[in-house]
Protein backbone atom coordinates (compact mmCIF):
# COMPACT_ATOMS: atom_id res chain seq x y z
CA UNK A 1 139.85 32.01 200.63
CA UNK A 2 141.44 28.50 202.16
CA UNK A 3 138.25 26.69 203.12
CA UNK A 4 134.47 26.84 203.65
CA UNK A 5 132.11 25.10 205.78
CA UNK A 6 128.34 24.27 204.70
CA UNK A 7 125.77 22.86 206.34
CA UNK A 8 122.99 21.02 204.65
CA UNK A 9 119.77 21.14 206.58
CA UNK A 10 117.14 18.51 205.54
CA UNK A 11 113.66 19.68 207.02
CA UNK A 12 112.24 16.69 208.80
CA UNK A 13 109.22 18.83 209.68
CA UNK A 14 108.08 19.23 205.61
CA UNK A 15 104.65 17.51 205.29
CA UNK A 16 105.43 14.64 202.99
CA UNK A 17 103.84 15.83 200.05
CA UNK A 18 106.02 18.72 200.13
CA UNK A 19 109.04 16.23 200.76
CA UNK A 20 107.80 14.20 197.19
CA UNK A 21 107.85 17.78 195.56
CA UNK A 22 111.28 18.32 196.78
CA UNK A 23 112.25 14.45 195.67
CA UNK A 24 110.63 15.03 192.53
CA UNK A 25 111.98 18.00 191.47
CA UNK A 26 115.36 16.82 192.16
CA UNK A 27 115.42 13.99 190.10
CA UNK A 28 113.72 16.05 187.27
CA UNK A 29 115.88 18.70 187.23
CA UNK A 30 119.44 16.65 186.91
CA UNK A 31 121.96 18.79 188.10
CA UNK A 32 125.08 16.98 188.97
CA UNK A 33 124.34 17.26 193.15
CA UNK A 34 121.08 16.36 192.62
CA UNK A 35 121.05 12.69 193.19
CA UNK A 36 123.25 12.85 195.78
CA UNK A 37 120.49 15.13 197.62
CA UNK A 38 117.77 12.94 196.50
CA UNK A 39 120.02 10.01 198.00
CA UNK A 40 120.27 11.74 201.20
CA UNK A 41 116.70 12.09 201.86
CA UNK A 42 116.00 8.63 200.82
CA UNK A 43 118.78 7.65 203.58
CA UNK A 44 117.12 9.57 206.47
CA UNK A 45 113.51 7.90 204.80
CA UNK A 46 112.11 10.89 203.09
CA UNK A 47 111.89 9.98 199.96
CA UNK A 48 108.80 9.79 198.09
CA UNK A 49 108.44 7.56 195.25
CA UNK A 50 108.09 9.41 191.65
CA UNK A 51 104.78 11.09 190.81
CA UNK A 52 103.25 9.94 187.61
């Protein structure tokens, strides 16, 4: 295998509080792409601040 080509697909359509799960569980669970996803849907303004 030379190369692959992924497509990340960021689901506009989530209600919000499902978007905060997402957010949340991202930023909980730490894996090393994590906060760049997390980044990304604060970019497109789907970010939901931390639960407490």
């Amino acid at each position: 295998m030379f190369q692959v080509l992924a497509k990340f697909k960021y689901d506009d359509h989530k209600s919000a509080e499902h978007r905060a799960r997402v957010a949340d569980g991202l930023r909980g669970r730490g894996e090393p792409r994590d906060a760049g996803a997390e980044a990304q849907l604060a970019r497109r303004g789907l970010r939901h601040e931390p639960s407490e």
